[in-house]
N, C-alpha and C. Protein backbone atom coordinates (compact mmCIF):
# COMPACT_ATOMS: atom_id res chain seq x y z
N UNK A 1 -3.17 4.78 16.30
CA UNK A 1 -1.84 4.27 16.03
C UNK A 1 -1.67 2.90 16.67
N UNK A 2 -1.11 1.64 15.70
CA UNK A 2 -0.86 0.37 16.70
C UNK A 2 0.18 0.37 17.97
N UNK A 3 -0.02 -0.04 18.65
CA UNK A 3 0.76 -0.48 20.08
C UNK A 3 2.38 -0.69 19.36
N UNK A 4 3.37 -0.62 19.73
CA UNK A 4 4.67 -1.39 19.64
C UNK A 4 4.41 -2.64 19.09
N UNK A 5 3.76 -3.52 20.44
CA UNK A 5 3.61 -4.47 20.52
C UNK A 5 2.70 -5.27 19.26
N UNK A 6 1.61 -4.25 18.52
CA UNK A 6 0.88 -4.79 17.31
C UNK A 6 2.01 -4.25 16.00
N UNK A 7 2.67 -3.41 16.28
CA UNK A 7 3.66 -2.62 14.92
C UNK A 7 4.34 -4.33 14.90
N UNK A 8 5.06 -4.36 15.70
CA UNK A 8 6.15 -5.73 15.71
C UNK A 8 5.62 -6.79 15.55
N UNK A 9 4.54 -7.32 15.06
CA UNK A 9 3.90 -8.46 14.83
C UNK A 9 2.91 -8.14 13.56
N UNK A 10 2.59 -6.71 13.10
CA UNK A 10 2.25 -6.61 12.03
C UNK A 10 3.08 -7.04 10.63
N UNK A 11 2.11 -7.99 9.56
CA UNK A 11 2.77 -8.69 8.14
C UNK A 11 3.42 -7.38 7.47
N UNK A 12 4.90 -7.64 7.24
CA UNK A 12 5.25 -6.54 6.25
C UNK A 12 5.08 -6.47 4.39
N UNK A 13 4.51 -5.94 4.15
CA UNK A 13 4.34 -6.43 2.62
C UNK A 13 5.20 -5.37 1.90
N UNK A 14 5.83 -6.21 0.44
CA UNK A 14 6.84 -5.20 -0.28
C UNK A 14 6.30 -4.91 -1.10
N UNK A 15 6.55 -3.26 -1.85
CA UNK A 15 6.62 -2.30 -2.38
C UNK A 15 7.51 -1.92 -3.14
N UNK A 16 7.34 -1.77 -4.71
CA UNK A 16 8.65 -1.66 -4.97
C UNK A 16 8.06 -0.48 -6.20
N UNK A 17 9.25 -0.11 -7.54
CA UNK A 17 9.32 0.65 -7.72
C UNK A 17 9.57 0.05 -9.45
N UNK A 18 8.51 0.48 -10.35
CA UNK A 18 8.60 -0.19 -11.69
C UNK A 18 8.47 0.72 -13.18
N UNK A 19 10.12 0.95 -12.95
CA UNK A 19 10.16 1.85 -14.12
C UNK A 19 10.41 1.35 -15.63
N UNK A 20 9.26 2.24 -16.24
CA UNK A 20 9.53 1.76 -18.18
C UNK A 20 9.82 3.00 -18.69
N UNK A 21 10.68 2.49 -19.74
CA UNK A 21 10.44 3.78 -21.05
C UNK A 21 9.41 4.87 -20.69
N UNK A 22 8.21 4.37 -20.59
CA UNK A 22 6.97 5.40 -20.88
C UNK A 22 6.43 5.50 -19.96
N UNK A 23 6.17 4.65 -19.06
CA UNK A 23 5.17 4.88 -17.32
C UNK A 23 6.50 3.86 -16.75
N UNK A 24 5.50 4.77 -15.52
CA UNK A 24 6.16 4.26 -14.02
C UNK A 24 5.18 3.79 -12.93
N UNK A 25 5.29 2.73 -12.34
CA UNK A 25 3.98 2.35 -11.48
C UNK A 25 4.81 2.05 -9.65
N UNK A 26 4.25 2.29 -8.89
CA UNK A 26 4.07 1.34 -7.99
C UNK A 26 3.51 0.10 -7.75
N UNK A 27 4.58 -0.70 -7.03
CA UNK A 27 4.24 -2.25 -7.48
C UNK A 27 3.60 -2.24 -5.81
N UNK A 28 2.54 -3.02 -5.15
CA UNK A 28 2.44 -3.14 -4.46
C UNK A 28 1.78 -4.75 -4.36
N UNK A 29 2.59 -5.61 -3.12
CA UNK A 29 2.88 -7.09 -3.16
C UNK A 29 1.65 -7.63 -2.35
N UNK A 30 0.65 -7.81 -2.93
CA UNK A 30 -0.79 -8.02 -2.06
C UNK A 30 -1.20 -9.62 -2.62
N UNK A 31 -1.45 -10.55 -2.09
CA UNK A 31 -2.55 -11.48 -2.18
C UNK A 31 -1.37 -12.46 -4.32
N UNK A 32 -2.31 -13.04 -4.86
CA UNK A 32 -1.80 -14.07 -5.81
C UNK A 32 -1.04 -13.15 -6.75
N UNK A 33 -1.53 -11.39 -6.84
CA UNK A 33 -1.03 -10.70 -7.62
C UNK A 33 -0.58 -9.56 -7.76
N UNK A 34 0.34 -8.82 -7.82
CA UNK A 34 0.57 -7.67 -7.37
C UNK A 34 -0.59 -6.50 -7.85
N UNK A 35 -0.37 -5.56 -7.05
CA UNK A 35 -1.52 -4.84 -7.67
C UNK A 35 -0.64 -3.36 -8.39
N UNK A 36 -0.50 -2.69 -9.11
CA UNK A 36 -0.22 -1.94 -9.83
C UNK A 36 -0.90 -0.36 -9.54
N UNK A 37 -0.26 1.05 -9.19
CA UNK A 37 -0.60 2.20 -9.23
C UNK A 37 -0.03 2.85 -10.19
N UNK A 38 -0.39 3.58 -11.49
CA UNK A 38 0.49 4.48 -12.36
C UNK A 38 0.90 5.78 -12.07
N UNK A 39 1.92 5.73 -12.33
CA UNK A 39 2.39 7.32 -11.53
C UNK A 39 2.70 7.97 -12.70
N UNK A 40 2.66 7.39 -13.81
CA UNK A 40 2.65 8.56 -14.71
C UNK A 40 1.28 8.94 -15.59
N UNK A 41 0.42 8.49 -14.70
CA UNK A 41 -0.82 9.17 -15.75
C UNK A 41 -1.97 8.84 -13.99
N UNK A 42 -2.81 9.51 -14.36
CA UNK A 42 -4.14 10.35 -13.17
C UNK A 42 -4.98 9.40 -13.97
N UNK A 43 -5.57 8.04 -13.50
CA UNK A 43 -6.72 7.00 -13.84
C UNK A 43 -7.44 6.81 -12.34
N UNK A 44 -8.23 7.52 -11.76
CA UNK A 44 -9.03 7.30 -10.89
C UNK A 44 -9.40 6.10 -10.57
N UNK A 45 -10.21 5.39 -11.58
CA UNK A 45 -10.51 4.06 -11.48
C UNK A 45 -9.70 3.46 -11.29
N UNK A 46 -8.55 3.39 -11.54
CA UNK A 46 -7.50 2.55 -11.37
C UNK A 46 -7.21 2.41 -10.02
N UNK A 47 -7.41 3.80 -9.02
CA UNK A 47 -6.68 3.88 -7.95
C UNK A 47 -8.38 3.39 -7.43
N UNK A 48 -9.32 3.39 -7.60
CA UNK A 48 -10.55 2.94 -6.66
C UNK A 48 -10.07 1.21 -6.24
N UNK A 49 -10.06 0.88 -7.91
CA UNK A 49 -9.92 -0.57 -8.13
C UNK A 49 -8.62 -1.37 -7.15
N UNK A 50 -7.37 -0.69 -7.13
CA UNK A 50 -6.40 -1.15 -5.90
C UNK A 50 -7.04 -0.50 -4.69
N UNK A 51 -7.36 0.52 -4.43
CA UNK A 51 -8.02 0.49 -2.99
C UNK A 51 -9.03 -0.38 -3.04
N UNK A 52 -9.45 -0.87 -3.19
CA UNK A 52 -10.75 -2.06 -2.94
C UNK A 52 -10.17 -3.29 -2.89
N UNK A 53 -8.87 -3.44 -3.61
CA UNK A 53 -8.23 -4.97 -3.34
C UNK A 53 -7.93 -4.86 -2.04
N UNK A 54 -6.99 -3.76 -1.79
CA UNK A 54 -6.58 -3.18 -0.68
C UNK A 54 -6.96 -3.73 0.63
N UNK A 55 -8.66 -3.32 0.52
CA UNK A 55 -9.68 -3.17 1.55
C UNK A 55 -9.99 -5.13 1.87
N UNK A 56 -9.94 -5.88 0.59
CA UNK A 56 -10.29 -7.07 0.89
C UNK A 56 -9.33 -7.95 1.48
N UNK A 57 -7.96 -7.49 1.47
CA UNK A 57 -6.88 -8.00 2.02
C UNK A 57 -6.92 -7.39 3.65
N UNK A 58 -7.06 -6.31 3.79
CA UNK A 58 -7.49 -6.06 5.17
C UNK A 58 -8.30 -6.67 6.07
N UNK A 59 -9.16 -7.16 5.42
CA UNK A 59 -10.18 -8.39 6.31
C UNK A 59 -9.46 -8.98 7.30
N UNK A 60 -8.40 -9.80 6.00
CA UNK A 60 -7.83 -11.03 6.51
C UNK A 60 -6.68 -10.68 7.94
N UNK A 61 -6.46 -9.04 8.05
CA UNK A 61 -5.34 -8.68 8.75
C UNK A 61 -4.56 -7.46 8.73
N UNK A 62 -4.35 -7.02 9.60
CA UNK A 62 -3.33 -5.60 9.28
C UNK A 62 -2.36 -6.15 8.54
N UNK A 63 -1.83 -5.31 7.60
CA UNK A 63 -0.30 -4.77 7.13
C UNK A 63 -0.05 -3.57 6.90
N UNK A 64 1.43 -3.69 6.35
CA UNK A 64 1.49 -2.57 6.21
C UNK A 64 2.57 -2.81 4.94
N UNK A 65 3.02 -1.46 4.36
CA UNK A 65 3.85 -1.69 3.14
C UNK A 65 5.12 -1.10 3.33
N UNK A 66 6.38 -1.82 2.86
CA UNK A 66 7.58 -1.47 2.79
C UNK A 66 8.78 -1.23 2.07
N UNK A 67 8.87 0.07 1.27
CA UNK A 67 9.45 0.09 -0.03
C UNK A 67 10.53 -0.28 -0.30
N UNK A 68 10.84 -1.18 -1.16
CA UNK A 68 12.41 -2.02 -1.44
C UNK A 68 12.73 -1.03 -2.92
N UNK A 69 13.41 -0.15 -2.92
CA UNK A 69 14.27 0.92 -4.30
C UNK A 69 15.38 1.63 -3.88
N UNK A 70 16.40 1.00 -4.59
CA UNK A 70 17.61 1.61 -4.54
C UNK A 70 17.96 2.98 -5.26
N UNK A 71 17.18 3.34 -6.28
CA UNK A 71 17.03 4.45 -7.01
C UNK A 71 16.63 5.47 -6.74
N UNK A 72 17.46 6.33 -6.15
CA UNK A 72 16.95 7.94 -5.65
C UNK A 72 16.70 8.89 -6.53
N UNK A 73 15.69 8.65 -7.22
CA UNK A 73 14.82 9.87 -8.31
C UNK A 73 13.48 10.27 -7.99
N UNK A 74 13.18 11.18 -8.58
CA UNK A 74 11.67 11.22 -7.57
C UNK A 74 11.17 10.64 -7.51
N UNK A 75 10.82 9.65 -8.70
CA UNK A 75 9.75 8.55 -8.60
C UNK A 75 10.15 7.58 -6.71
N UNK A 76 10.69 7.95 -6.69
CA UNK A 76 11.34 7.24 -5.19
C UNK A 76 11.14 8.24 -3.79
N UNK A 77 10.81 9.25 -4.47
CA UNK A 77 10.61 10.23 -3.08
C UNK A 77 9.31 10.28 -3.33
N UNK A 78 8.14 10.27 -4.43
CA UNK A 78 6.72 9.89 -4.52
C UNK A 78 6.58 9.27 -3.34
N UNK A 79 7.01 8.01 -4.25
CA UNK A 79 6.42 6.33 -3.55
C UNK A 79 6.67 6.67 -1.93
N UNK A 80 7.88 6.95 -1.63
CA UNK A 80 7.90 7.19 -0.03
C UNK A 80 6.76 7.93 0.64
N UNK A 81 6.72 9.07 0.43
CA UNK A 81 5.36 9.87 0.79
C UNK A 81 3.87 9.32 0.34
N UNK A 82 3.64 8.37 -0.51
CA UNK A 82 2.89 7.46 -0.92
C UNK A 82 2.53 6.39 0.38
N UNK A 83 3.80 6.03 0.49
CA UNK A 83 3.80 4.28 1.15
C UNK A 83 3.11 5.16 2.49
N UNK A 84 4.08 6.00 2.93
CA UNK A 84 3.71 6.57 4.52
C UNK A 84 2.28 6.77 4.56
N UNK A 85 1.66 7.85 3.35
CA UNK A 85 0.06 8.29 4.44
C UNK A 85 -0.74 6.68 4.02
N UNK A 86 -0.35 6.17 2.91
CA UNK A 86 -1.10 4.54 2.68
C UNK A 86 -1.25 3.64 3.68
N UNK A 87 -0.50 3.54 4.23
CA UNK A 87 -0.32 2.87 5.90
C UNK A 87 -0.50 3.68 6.80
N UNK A 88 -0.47 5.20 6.89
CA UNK A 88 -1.36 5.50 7.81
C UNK A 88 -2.80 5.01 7.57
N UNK A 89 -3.19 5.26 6.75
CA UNK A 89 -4.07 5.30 6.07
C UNK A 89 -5.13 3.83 6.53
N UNK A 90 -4.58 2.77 5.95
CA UNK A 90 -4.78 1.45 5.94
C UNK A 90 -4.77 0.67 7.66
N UNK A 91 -4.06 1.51 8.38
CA UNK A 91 -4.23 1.08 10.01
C UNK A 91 -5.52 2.05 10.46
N UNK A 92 -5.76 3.35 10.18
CA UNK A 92 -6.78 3.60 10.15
C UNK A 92 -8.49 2.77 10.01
N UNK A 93 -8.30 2.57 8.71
CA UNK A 93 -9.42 1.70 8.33
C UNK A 93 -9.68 0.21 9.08
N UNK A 94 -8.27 -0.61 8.92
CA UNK A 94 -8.00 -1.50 10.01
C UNK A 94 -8.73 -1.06 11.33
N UNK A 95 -8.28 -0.06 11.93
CA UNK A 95 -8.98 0.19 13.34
C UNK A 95 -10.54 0.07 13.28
N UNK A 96 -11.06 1.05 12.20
CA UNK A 96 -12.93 1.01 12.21
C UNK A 96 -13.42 -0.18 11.91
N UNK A 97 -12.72 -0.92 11.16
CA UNK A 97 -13.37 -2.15 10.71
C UNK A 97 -13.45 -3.45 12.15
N UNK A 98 -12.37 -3.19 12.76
CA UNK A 98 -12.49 -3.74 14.47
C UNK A 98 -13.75 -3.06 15.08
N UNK A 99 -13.73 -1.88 14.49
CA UNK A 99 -14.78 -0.86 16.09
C UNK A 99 -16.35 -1.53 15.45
N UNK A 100 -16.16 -1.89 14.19
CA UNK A 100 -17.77 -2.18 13.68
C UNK A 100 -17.84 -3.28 13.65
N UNK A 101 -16.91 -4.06 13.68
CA UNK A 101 -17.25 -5.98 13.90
C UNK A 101 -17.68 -5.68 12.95
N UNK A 102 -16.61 -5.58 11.54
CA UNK A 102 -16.59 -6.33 10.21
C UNK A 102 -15.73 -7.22 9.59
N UNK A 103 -14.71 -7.52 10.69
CA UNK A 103 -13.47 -8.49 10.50
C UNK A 103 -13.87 -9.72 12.20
């Protein structure tokens, strides 16, 4: 878990919530382009392909993600339980990638 002291100086990146007619994605605000999760359809590759952007933005630095949705439907109680273990998740990896002197 980061220190206080690294939480409060960690980049916050936004998260938001992108509903259509037909799918629904998580928007997540990384690097020149957002990167996109579908929540209405199970594409594996899809989710390898944002975890690997994921991973290359981590190099550069911890973050973490912070959901901006005013809309309380599930798609909004997903994303929450989403954002949380993702940033557990992502300070995790953050940590090993320090312990192996790969950043």
């Amino acid at each position: 878990m980061p220190s206080k002291k690294e939480e409060k100086y960690m980049e916050i990146k936004k998260a938001t919530i992108k509903r259509e007619e037909t799918n629904s994605y998580l928007v997540l605000e990384v690097g020149s382009s957002p990167l996109l999760i579908t929540l209405t359809d199970d594409n594996p590759n899809e989710i390898k392909s944002v975890f690997n952007n994921l991973l290359k933005e981590l190099k550069k630095g911890a973050f973490k993600f912070n959901l901006e949705d005013e809309t309380l439907d599930l798609y909004h109680y997903i994303c929450v339980e989403y954002i949380t273990q993702l940033n557990v998740e992502m300070q995790a990896i953050y940590t090993e990638l320090l312990d192996y002197e790969l950043i």
